[in-house]
PDB file of N, CA and C in Angstrom:
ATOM      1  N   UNK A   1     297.274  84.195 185.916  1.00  0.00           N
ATOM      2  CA  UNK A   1     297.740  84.942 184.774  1.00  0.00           C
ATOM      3  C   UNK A   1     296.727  86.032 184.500  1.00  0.00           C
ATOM      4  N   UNK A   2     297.372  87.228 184.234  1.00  0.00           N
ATOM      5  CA  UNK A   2     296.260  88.256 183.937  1.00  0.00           C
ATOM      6  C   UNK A   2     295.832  88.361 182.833  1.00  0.00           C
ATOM      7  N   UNK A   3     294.926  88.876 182.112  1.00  0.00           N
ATOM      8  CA  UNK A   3     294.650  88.950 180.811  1.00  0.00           C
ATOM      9  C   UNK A   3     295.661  90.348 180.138  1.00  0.00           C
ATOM     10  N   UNK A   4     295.619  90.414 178.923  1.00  0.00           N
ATOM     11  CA  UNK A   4     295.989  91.823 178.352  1.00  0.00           C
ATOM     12  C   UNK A   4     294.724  93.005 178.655  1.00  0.00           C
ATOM     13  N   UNK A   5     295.111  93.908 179.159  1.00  0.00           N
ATOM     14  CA  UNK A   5     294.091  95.016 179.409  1.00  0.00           C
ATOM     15  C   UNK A   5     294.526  96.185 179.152  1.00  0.00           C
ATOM     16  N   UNK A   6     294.347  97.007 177.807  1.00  0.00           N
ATOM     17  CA  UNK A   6     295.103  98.138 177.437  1.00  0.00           C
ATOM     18  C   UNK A   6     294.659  99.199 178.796  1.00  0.00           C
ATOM     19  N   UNK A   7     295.422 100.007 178.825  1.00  0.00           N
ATOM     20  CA  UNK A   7     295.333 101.821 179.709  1.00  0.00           C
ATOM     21  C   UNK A   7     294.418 102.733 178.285  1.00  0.00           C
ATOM     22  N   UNK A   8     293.523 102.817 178.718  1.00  0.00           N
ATOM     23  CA  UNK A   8     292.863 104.267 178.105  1.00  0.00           C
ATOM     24  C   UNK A   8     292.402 105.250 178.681  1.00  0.00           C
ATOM     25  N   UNK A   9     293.391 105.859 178.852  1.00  0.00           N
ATOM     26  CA  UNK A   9     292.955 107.409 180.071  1.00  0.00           C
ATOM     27  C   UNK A   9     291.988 107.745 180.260  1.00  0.00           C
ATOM     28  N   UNK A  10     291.595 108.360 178.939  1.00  0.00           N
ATOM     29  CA  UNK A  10     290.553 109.345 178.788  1.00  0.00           C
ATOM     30  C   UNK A  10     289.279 108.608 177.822  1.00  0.00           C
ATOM     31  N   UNK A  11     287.594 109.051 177.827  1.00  0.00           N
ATOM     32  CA  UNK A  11     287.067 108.349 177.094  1.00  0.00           C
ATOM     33  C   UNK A  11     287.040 108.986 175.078  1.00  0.00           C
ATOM     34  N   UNK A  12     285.646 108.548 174.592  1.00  0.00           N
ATOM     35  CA  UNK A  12     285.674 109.166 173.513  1.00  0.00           C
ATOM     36  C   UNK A  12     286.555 109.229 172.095  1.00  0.00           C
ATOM     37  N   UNK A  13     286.986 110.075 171.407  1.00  0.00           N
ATOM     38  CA  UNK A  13     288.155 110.390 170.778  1.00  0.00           C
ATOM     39  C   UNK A  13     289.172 110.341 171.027  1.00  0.00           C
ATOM     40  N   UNK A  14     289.840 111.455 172.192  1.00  0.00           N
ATOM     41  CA  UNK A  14     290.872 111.187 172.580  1.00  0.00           C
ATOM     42  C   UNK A  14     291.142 110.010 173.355  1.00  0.00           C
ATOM     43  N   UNK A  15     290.511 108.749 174.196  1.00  0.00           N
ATOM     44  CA  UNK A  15     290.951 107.759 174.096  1.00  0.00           C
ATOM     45  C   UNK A  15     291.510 107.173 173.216  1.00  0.00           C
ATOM     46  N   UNK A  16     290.261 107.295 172.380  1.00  0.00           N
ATOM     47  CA  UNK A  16     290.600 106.077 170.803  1.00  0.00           C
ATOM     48  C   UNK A  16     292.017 106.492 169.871  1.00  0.00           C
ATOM     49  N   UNK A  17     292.468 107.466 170.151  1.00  0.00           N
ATOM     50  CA  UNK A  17     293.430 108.419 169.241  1.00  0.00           C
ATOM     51  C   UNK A  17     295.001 107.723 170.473  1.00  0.00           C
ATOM     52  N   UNK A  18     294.983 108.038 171.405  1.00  0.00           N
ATOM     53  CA  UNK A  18     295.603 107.226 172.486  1.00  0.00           C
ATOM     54  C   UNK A  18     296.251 105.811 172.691  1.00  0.00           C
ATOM     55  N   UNK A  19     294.560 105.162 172.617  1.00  0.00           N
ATOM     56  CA  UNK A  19     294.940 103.348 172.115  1.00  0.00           C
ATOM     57  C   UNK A  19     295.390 103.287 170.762  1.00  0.00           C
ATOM     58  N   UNK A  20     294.749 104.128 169.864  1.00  0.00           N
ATOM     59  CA  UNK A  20     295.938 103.644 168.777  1.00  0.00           C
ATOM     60  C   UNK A  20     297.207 103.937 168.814  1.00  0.00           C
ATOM     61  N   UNK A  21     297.767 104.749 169.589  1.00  0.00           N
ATOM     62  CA  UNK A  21     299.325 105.234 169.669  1.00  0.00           C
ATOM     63  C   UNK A  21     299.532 104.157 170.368  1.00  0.00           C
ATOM     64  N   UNK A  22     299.348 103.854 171.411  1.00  0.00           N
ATOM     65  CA  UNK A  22     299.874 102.700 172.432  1.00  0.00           C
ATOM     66  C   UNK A  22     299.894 101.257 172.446  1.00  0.00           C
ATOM     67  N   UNK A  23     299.099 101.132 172.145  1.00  0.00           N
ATOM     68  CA  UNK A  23     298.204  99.320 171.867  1.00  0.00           C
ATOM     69  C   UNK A  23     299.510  98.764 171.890  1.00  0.00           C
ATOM     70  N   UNK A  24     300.524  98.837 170.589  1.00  0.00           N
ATOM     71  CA  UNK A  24     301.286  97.429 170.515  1.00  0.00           C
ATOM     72  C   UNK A  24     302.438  98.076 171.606  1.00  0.00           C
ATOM     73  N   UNK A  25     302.798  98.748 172.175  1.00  0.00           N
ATOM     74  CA  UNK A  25     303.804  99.103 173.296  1.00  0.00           C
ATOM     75  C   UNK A  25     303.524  98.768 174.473  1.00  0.00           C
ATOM     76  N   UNK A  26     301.832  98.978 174.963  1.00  0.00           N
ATOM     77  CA  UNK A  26     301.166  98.524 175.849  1.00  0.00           C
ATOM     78  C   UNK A  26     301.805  96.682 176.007  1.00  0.00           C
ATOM     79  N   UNK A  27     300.794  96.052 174.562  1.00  0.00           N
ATOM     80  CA  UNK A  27     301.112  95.004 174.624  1.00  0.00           C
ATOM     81  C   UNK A  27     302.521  94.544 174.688  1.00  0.00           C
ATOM     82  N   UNK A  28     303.129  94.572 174.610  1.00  0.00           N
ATOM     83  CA  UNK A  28     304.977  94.470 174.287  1.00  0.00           C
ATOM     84  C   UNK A  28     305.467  94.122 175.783  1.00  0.00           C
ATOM     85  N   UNK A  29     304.667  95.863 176.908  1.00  0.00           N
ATOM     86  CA  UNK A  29     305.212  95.581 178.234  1.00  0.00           C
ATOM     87  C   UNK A  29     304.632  94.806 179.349  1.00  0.00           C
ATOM     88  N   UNK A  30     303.246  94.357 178.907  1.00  0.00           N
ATOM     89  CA  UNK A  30     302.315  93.375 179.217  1.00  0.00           C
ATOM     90  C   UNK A  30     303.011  91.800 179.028  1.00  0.00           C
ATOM     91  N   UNK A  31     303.676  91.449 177.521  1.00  0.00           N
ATOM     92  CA  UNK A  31     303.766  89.964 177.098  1.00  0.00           C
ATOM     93  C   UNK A  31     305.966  89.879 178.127  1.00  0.00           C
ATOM     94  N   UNK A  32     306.025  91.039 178.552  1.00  0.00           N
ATOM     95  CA  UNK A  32     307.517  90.991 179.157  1.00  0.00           C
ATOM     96  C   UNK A  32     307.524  90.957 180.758  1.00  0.00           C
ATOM     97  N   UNK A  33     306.297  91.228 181.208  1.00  0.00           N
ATOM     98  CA  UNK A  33     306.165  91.099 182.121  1.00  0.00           C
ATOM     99  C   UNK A  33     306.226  90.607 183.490  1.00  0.00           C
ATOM    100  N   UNK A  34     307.060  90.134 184.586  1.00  0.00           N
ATOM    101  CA  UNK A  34     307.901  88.801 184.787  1.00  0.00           C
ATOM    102  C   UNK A  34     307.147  88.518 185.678  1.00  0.00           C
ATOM    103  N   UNK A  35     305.435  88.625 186.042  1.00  0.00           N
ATOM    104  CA  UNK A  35     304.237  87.668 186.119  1.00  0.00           C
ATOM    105  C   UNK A  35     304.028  86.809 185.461  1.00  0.00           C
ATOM    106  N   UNK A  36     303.667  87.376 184.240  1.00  0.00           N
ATOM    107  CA  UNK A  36     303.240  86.561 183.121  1.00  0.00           C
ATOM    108  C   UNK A  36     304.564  85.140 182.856  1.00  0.00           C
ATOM    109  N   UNK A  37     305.998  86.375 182.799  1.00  0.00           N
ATOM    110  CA  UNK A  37     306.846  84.686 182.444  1.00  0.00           C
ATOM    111  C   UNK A  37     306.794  83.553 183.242  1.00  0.00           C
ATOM    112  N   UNK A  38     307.204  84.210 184.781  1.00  0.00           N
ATOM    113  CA  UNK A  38     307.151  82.930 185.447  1.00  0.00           C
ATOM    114  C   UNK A  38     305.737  82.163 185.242  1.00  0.00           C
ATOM    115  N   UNK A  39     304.507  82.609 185.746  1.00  0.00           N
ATOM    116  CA  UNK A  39     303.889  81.691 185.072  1.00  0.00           C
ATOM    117  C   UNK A  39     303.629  80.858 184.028  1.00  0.00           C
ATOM    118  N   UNK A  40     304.363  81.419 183.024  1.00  0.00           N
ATOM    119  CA  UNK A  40     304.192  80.356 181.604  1.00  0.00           C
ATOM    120  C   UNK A  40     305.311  79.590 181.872  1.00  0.00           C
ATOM    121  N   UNK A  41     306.332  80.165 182.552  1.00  0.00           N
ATOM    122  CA  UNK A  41     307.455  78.869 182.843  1.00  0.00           C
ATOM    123  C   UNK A  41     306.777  77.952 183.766  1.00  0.00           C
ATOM    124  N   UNK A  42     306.183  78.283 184.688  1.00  0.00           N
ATOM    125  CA  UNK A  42     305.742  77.523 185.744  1.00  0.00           C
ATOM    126  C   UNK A  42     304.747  76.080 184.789  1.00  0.00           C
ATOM    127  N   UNK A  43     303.741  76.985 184.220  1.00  0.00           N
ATOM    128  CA  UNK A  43     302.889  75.932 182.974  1.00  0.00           C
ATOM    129  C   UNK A  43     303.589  75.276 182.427  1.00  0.00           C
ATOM    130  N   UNK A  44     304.746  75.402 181.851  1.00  0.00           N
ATOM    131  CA  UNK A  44     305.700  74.648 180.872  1.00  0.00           C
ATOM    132  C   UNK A  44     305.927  73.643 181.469  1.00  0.00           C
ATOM    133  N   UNK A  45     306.786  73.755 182.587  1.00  0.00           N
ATOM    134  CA  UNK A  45     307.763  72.540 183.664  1.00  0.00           C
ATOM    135  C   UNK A  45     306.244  71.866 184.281  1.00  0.00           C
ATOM    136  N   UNK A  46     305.290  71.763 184.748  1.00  0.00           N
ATOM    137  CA  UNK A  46     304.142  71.730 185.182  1.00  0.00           C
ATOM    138  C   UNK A  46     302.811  70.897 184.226  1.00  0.00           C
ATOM    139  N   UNK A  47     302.645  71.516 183.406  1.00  0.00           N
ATOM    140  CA  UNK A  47     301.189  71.196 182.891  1.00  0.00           C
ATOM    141  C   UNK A  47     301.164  69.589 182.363  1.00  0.00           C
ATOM    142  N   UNK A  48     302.582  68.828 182.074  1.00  0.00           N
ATOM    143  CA  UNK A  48     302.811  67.214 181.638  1.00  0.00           C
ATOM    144  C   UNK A  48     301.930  66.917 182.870  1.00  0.00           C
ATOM    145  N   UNK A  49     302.564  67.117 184.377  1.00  0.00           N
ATOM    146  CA  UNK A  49     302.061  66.522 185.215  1.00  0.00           C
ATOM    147  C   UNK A  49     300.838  66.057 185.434  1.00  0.00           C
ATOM    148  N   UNK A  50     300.039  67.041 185.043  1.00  0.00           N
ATOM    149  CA  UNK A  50     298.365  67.087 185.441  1.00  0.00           C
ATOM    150  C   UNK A  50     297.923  66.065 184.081  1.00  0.00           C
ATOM    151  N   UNK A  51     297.236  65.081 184.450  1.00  0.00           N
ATOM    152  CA  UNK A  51     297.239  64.266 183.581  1.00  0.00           C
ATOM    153  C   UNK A  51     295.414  64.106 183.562  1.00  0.00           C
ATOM    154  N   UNK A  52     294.842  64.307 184.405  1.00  0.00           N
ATOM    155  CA  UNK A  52     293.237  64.464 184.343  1.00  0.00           C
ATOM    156  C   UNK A  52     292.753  65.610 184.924  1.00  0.00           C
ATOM    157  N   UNK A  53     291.642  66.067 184.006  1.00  0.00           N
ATOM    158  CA  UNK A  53     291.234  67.408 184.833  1.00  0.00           C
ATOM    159  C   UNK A  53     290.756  67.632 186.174  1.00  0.00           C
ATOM    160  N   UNK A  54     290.921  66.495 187.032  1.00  0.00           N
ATOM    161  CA  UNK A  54     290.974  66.802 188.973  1.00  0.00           C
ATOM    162  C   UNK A  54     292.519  67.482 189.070  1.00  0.00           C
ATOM    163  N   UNK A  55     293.192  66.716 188.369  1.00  0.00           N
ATOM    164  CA  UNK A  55     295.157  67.184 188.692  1.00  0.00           C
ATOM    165  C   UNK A  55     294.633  69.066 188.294  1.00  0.00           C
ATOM    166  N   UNK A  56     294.524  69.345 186.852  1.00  0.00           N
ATOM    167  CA  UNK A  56     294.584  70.513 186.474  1.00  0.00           C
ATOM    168  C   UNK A  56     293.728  71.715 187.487  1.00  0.00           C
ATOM    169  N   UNK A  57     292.567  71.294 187.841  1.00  0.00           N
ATOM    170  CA  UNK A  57     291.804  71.974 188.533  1.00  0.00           C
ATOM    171  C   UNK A  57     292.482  71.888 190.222  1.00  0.00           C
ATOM    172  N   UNK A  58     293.155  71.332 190.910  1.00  0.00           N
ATOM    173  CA  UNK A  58     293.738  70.864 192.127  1.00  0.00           C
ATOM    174  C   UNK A  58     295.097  72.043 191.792  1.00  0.00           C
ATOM    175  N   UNK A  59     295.790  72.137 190.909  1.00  0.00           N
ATOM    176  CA  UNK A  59     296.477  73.527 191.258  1.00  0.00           C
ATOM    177  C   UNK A  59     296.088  74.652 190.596  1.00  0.00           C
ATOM    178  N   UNK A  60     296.020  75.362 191.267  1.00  0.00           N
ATOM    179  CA  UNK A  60     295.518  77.069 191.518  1.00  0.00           C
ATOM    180  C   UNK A  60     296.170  77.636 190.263  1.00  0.00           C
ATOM    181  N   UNK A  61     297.780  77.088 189.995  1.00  0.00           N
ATOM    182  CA  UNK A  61     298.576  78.051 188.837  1.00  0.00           C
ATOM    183  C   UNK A  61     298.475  77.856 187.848  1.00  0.00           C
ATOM    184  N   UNK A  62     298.263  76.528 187.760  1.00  0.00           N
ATOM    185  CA  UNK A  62     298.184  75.882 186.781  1.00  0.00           C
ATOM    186  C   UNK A  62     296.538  76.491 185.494  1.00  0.00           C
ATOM    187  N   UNK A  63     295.828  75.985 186.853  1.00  0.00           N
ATOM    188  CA  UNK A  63     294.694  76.515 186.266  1.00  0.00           C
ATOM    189  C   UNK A  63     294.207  77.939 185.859  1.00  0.00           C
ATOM    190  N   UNK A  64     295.013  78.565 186.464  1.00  0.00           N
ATOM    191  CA  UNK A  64     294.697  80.113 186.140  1.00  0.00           C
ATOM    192  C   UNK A  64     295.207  80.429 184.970  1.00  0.00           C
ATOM    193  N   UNK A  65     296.328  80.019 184.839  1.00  0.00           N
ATOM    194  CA  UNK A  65     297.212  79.573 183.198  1.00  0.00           C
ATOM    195  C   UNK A  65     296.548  79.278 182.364  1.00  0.00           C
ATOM    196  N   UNK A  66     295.565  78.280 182.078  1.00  0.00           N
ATOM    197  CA  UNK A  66     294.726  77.606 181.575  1.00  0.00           C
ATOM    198  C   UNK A  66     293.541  78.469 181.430  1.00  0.00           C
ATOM    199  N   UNK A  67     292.965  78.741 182.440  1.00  0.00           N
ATOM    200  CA  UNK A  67     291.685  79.756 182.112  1.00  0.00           C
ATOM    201  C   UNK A  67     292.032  80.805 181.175  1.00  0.00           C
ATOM    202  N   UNK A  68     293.333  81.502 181.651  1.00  0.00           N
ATOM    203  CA  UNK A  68     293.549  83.037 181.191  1.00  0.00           C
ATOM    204  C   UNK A  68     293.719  82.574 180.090  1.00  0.00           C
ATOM    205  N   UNK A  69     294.342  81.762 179.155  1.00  0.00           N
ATOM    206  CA  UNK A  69     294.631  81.582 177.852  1.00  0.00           C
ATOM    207  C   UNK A  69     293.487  81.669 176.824  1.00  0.00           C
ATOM    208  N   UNK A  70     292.428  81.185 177.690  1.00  0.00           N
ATOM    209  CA  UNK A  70     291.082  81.199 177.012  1.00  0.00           C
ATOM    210  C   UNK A  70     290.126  82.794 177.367  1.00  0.00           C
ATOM    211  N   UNK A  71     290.811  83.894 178.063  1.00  0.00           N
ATOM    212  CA  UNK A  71     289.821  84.824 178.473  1.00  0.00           C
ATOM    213  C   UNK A  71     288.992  84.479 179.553  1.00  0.00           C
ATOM    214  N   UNK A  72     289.354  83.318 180.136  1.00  0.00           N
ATOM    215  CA  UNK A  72     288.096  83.161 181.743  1.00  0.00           C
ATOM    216  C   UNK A  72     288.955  83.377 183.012  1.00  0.00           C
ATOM    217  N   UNK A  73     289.672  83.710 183.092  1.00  0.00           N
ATOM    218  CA  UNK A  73     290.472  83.894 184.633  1.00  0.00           C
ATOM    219  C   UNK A  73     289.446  84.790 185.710  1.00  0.00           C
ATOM    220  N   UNK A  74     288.274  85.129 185.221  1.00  0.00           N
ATOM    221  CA  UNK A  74     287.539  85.837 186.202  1.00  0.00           C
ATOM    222  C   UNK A  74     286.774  84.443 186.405  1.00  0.00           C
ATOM    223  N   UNK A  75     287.016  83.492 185.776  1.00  0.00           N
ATOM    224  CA  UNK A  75     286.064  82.399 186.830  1.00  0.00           C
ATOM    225  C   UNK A  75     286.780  81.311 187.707  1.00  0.00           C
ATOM    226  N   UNK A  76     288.205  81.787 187.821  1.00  0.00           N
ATOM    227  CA  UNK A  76     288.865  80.469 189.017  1.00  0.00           C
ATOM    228  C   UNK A  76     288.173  80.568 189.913  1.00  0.00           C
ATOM    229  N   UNK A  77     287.571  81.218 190.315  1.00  0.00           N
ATOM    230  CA  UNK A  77     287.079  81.317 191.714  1.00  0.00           C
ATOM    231  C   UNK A  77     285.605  80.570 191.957  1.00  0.00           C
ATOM    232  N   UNK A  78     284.922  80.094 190.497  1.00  0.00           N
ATOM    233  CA  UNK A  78     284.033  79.569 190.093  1.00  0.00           C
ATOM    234  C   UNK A  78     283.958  78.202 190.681  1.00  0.00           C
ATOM    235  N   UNK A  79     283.916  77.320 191.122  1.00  0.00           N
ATOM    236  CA  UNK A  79     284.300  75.834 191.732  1.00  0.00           C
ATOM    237  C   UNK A  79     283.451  74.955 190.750  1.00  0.00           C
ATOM    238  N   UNK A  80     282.160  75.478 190.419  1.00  0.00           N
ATOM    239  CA  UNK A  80     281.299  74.736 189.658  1.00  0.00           C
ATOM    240  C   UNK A  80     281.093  74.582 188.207  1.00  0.00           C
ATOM    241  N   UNK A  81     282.178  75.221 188.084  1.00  0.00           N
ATOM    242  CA  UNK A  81     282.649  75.978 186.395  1.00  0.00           C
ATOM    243  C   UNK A  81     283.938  75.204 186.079  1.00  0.00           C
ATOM    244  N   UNK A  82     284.483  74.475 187.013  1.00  0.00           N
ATOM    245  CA  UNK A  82     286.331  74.575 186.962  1.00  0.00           C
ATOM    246  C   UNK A  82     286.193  72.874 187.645  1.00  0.00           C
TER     247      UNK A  82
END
């Protein structure tokens, strides 16, 4: 799962003048995204299963689901973290 990551073109002012026009449209086409759904469908039908954290950490989708919710999806790749 990816995180939300706004587009800001340009830096400075005219960024900041930018993200405020965009932010919740950004977000809107980010949370519709049909990455993001299937994975949260996938978590839904899925996450009962994993019943100890070897199950949760043993699938890849699951867990990335799980990280990203919290802001860590840059550490699946972590083994000693996860």
């Amino acid at each position: 799962m990816i995180g939300f990551q706004p587009i800001v073109p340009q830096t400075g002012y005219v960024g900041w003048r930018f993200l405020e026009r965009t932010t919740e449209t950004q977000r809107v086409a980010f949370e519709k995204s049909p990455e993001l759904l299937r994975d949260l469908e996938y978590f839904k039908e899925n996450i009962s299963k994993a019943t100890t954290a070897e199950d949760l950490v043993n699938d890849r989708r699951l867990l990335r689901v799980a990280l990203g919710a919290f802001g860590l999806e840059d550490d699946l790749g972590k083994r000693a973290t996860c």
